[in-house]
Protein backbone atom coordinates (compact mmCIF):
# COMPACT_ATOMS: atom_id res chain seq x y z
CA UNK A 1 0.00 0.00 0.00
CA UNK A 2 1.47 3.26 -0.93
CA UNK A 3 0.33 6.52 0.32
CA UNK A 4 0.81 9.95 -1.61
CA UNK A 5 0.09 13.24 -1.02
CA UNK A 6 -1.05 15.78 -3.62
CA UNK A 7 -2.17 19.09 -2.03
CA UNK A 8 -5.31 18.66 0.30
CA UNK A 9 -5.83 15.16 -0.54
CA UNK A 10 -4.29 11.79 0.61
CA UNK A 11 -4.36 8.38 -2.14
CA UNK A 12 -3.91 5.13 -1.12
CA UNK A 13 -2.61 2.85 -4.01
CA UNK A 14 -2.68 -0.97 -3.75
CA UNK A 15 -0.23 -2.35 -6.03
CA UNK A 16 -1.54 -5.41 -5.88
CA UNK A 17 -4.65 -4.57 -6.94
CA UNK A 18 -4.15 -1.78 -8.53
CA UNK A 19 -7.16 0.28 -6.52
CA UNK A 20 -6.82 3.82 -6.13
CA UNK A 21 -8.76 5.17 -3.04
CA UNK A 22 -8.90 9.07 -1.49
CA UNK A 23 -8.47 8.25 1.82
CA UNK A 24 -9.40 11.73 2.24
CA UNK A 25 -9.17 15.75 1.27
CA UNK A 26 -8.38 17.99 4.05
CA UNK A 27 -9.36 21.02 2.53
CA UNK A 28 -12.42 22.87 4.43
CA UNK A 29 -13.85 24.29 1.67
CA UNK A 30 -14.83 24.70 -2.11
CA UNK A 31 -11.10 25.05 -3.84
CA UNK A 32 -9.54 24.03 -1.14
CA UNK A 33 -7.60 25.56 1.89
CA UNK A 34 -3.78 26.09 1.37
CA UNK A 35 -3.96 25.76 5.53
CA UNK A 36 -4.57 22.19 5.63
CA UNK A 37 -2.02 21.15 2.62
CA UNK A 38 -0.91 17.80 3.68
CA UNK A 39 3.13 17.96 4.14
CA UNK A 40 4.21 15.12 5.89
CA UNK A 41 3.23 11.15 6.13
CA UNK A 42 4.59 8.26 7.74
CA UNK A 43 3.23 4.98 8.34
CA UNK A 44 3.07 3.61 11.98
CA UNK A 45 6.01 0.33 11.88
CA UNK A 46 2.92 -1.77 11.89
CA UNK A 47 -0.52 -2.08 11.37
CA UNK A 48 -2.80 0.69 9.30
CA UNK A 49 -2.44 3.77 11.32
CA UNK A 50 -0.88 6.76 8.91
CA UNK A 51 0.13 10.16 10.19
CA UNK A 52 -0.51 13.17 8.47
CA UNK A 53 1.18 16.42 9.21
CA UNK A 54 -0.74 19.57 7.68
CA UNK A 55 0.32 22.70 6.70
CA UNK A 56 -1.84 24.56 9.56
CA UNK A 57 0.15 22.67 12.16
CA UNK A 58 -1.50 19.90 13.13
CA UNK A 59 -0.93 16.12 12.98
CA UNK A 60 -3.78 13.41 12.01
CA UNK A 61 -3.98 9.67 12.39
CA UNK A 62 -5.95 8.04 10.15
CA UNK A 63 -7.09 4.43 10.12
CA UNK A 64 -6.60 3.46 6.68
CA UNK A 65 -8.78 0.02 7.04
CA UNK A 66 -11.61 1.74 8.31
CA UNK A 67 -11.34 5.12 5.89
CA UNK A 68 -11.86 6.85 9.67
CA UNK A 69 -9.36 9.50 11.32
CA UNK A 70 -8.62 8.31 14.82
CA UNK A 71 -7.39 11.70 16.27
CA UNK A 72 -5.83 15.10 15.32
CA UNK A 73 -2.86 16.19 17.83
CA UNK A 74 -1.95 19.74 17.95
CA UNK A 75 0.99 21.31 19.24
CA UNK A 76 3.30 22.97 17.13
CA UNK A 77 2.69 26.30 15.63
CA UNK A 78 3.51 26.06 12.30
CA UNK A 79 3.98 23.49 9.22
CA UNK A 80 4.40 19.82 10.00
CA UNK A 81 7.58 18.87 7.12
CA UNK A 82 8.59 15.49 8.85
CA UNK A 83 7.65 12.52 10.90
CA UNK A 84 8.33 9.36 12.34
CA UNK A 85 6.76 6.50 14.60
CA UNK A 86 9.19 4.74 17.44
CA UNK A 87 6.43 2.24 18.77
CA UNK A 88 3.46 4.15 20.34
CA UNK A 89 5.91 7.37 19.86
CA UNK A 90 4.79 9.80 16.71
CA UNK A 91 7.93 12.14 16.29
CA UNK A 92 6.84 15.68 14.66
CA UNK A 93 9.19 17.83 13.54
CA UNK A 94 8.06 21.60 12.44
CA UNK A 95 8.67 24.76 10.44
CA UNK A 96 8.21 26.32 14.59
CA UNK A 97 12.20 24.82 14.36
CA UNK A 98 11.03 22.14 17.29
CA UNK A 99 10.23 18.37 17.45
CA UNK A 100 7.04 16.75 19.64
CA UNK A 101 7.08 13.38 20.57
CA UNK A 102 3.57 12.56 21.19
CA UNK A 103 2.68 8.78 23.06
CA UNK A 104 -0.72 8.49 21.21
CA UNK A 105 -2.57 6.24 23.36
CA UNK A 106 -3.06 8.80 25.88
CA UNK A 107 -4.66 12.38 26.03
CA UNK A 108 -1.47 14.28 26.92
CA UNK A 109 -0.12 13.06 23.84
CA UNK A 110 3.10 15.45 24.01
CA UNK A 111 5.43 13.61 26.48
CA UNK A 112 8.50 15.77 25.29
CA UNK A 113 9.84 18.62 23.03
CA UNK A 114 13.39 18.87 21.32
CA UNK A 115 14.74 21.83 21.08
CA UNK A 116 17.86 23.04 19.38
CA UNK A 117 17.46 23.53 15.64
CA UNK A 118 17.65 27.54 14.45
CA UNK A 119 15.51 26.77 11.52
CA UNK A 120 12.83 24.47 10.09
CA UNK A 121 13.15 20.92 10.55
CA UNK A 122 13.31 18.77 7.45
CA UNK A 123 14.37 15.35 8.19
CA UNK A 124 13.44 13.09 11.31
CA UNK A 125 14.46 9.28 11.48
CA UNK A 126 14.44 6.73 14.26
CA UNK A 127 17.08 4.62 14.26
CA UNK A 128 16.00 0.53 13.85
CA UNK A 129 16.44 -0.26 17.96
CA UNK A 130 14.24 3.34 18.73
CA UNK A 131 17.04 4.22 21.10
CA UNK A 132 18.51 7.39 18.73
CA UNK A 133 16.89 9.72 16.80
CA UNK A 134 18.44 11.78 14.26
CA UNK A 135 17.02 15.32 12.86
CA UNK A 136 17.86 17.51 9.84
CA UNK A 137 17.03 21.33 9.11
CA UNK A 138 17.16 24.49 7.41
CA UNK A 139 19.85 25.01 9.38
CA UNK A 140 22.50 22.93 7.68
CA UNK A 141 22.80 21.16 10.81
CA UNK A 142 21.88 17.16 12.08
CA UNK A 143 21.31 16.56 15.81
CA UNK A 144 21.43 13.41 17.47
CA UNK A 145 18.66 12.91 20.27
CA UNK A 146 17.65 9.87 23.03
CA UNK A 147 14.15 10.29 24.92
CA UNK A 148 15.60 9.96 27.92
CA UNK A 149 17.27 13.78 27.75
CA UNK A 150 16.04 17.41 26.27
CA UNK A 151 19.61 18.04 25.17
CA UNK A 152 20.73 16.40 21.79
CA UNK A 153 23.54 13.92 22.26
CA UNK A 154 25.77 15.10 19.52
CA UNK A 155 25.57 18.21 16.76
CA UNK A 156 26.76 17.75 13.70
CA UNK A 157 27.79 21.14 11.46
CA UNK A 158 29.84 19.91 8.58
CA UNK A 159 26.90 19.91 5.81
CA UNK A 160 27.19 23.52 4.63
CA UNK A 161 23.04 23.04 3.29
CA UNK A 162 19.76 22.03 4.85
CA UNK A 163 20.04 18.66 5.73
CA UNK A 164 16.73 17.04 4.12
CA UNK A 165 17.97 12.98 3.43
CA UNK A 166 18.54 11.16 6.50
CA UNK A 167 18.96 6.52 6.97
CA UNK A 168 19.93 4.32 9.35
CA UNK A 169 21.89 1.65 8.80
CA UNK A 170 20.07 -1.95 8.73
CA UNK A 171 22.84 -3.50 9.32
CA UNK A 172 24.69 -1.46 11.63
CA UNK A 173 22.42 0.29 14.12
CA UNK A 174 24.51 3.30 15.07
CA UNK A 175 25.71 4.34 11.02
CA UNK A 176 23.81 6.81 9.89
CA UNK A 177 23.55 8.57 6.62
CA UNK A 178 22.81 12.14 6.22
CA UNK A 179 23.08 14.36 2.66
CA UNK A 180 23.03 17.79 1.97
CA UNK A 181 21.38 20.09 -0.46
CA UNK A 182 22.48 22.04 -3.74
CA UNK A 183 25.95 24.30 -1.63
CA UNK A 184 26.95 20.63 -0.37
CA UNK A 185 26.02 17.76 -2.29
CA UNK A 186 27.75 15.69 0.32
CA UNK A 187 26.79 12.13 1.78
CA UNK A 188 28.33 11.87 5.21
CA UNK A 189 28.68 8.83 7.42
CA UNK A 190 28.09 9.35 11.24
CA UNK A 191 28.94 6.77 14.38
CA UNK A 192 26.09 7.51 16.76
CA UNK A 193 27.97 6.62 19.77
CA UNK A 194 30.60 7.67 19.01
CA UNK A 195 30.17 11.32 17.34
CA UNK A 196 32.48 10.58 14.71
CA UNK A 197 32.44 11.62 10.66
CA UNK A 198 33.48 7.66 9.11
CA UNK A 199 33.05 8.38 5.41
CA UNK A 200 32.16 10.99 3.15
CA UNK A 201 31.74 11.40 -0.65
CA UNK A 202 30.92 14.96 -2.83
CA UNK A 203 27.91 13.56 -4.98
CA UNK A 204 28.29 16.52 -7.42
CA UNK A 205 24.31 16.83 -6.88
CA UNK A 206 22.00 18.46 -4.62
CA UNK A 207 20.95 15.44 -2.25
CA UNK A 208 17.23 15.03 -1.51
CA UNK A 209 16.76 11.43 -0.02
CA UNK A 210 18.68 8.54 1.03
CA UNK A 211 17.86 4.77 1.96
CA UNK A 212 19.89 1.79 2.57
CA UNK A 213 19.29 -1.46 0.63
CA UNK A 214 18.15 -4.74 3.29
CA UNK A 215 19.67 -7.33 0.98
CA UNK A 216 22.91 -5.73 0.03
CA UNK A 217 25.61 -3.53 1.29
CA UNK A 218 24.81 -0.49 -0.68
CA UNK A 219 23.01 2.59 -0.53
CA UNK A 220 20.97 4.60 -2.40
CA UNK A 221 20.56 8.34 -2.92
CA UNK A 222 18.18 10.30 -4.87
CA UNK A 223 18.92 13.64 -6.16
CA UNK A 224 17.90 17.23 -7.65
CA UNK A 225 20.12 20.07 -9.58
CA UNK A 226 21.97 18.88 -11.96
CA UNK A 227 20.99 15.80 -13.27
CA UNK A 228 17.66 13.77 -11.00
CA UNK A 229 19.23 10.97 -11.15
CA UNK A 230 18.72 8.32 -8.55
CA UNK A 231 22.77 6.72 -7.45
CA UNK A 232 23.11 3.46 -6.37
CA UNK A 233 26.29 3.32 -4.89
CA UNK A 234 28.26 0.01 -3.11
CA UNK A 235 29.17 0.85 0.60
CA UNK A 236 31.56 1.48 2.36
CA UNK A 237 33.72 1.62 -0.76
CA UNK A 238 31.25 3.81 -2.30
CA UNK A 239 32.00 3.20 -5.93
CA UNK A 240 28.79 4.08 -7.82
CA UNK A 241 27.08 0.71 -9.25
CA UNK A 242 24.94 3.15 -11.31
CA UNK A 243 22.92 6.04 -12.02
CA UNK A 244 19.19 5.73 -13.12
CA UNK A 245 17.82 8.33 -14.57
CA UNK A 246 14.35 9.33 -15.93
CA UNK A 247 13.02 12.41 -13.93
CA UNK A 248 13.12 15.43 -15.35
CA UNK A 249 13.14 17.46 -12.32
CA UNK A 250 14.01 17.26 -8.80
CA UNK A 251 13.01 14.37 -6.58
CA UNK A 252 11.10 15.29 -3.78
CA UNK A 253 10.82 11.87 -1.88
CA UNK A 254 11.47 8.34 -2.12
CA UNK A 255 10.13 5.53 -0.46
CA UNK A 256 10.99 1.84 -0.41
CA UNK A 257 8.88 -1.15 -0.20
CA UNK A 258 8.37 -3.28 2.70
CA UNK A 259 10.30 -6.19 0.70
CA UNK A 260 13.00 -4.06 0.24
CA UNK A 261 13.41 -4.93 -3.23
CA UNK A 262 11.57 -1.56 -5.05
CA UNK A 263 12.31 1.87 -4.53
CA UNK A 264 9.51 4.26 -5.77
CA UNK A 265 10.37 8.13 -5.80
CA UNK A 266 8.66 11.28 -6.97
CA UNK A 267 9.49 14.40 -8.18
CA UNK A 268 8.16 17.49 -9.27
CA UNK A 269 8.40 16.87 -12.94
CA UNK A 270 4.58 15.52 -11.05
CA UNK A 271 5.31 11.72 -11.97
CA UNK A 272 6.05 9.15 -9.87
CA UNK A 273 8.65 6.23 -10.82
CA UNK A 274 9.31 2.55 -9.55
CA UNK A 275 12.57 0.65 -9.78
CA UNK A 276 13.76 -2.35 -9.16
CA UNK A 277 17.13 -1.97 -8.11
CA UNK A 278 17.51 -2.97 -4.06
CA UNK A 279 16.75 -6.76 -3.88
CA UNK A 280 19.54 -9.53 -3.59
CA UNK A 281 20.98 -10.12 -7.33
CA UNK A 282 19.12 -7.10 -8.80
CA UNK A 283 20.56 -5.62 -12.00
CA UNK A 284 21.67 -2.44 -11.73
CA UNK A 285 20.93 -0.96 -15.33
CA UNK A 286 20.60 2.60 -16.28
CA UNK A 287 17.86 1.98 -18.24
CA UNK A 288 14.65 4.09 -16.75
CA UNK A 289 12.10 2.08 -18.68
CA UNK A 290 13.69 -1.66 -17.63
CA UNK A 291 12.84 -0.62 -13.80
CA UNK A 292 9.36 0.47 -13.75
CA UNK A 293 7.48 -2.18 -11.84
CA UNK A 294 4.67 -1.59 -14.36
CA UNK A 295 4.72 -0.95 -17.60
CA UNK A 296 4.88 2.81 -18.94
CA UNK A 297 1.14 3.09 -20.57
CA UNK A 298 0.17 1.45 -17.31
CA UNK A 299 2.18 4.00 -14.63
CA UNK A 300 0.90 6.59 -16.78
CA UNK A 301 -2.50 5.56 -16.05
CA UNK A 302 -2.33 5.79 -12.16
CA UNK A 303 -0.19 8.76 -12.63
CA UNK A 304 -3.29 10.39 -14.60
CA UNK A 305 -5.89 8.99 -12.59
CA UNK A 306 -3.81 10.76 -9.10
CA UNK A 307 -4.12 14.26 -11.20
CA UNK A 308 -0.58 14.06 -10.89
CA UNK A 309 -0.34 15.81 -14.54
């Protein structure tokens, strides 16, 4: 099941299926209300519980099997740009420059706030064991935080742009992988425990999203200005296996599949595009058209039927 945002409404596509269903449009009135844009979404670790963060600051949970939302959380006073689950914990991060943690089986939902960032917050990821989490913002800078303190364990300043693509390691629970925008272009490799820098690599390319393959040692980033090309690269070597290319504009997100074996990622050229390039023995061509899960006429066809063009 993959969710996608467009504006005030939220899609739910089942690729087995092929069903498209709007889960729901969040606008409260006729053309819509640029207050309730939907700018974040994550998917609770499991079950059908998705969060949606809005653009007038507050954070829904919707059950997806029932079509119902389950609550609306307030809190922060601006723009919700990024969130994350860590068991019953919904991480928020805002444009306010802070992160909530909200336990949502209760009515105090906020159980703590992280505070640190200057500016806008614009990547949030648990690590796998819940125990670190890692934040990126406008402010060029990634933080390293635990639950069990308000201060953040370490501060990292060597990306020298907003710090949007963050991953953990699978493999390796305190590597994580953070990349800069278009004045850095950098990939950097952090020890968690440790505070130090392990491995860096200039991508050439503004860097908008990372994730780390589950069959293979390798990682994948996904980038804007110059070229929109998706890297696959080996790690920790990091010779590139390949580019794949396709977009014609800058991606905005990616997401992989539960499998691990497809990566789908979409940009604002307003099309979304599914490869198969993550799963043990996958080929690792250049070829856009060779790693579409469907067909083009097909991808086309839910890309038209989401108004994505």
């Amino acid at each position: 099941m993959l969710a996608v945002a467009l504006g005030t409404c939220l899609y739910l596509w089942n690729s087995t299926t092929g069903a498209i269903e709007c889960l729901t449009d969040t606008s409260s009135g006729a053309g819509g209300d640029a207050s309730n844009i939907i700018t974040s979404l994550s998917w609770v670790n499991e079950g059908n519980i998705l969060a949606l963060g809005l653009n007038n600051s507050h954070v829904q949970l919707w059950d997806t099997d029932k079509a119902k939302q389950v609550r609306c959380m307030k809190g922060h006073s601006a723009r919700v740009s990024a969130l994350d689950w860590n068991g019953h914990i919904l991480s928020s991060g805002s444009r306010d420059t802070n992160v909530m943690n909200h336990d949502v089986r209760v009515a105090q939902h906020v159980v703590s706030t992280f505070e640190g960032h200057s500016q806008e917050i614009c990547g949030l990821k648990w690590s796998p064991d819940g125990s670190q989490l890692a934040t990126g913002a406008n402010d060029n800078m990634v933080h390293i935080w635990s639950l069990s303190q308000s201060a953040p364990v370490f501060r990292f300043s060597e990306h020298r742009a907003a710090v949007k693509a963050l991953a953990w390691c699978p493999w390796e629970k305190n590597l994580l992988a953070t990349g800069g925008g278009s004045a850095d272009r950098t990939i950097r490799f952090w020890n968690t425990y440790s505070g130090a820098c392990v491995n860096s690599i200039d991508t050439y390319s503004q860097v908008c999203a990372l994730a780390w393959s589950k069959h293979e040692k390798e990682i994948v980033s996904a980038h804007g200005y110059s070229q929109n090309q998706i890297s696959v690269w080996k790690y920790p070597t990091m010779v590139k296996l390949a580019d794949l290319t396709g977009h014609s504009s800058r991606i905005l997100a990616m997401a992989q599949s539960p499998d691990g074996e497809t990566l789908v990622s979409a940009s604002g050229d307003e099309t979304l595009r599914f490869w198969k390039c993550l799963g043990a023995n996958q080929s690792k061509s250049s070829s856009s058209s060779s790693l579409l899960t469907k067909d083009s006429n097909n991808n086309n066809d839910f890309l038209n039927s989401l108004n994505l063009r």
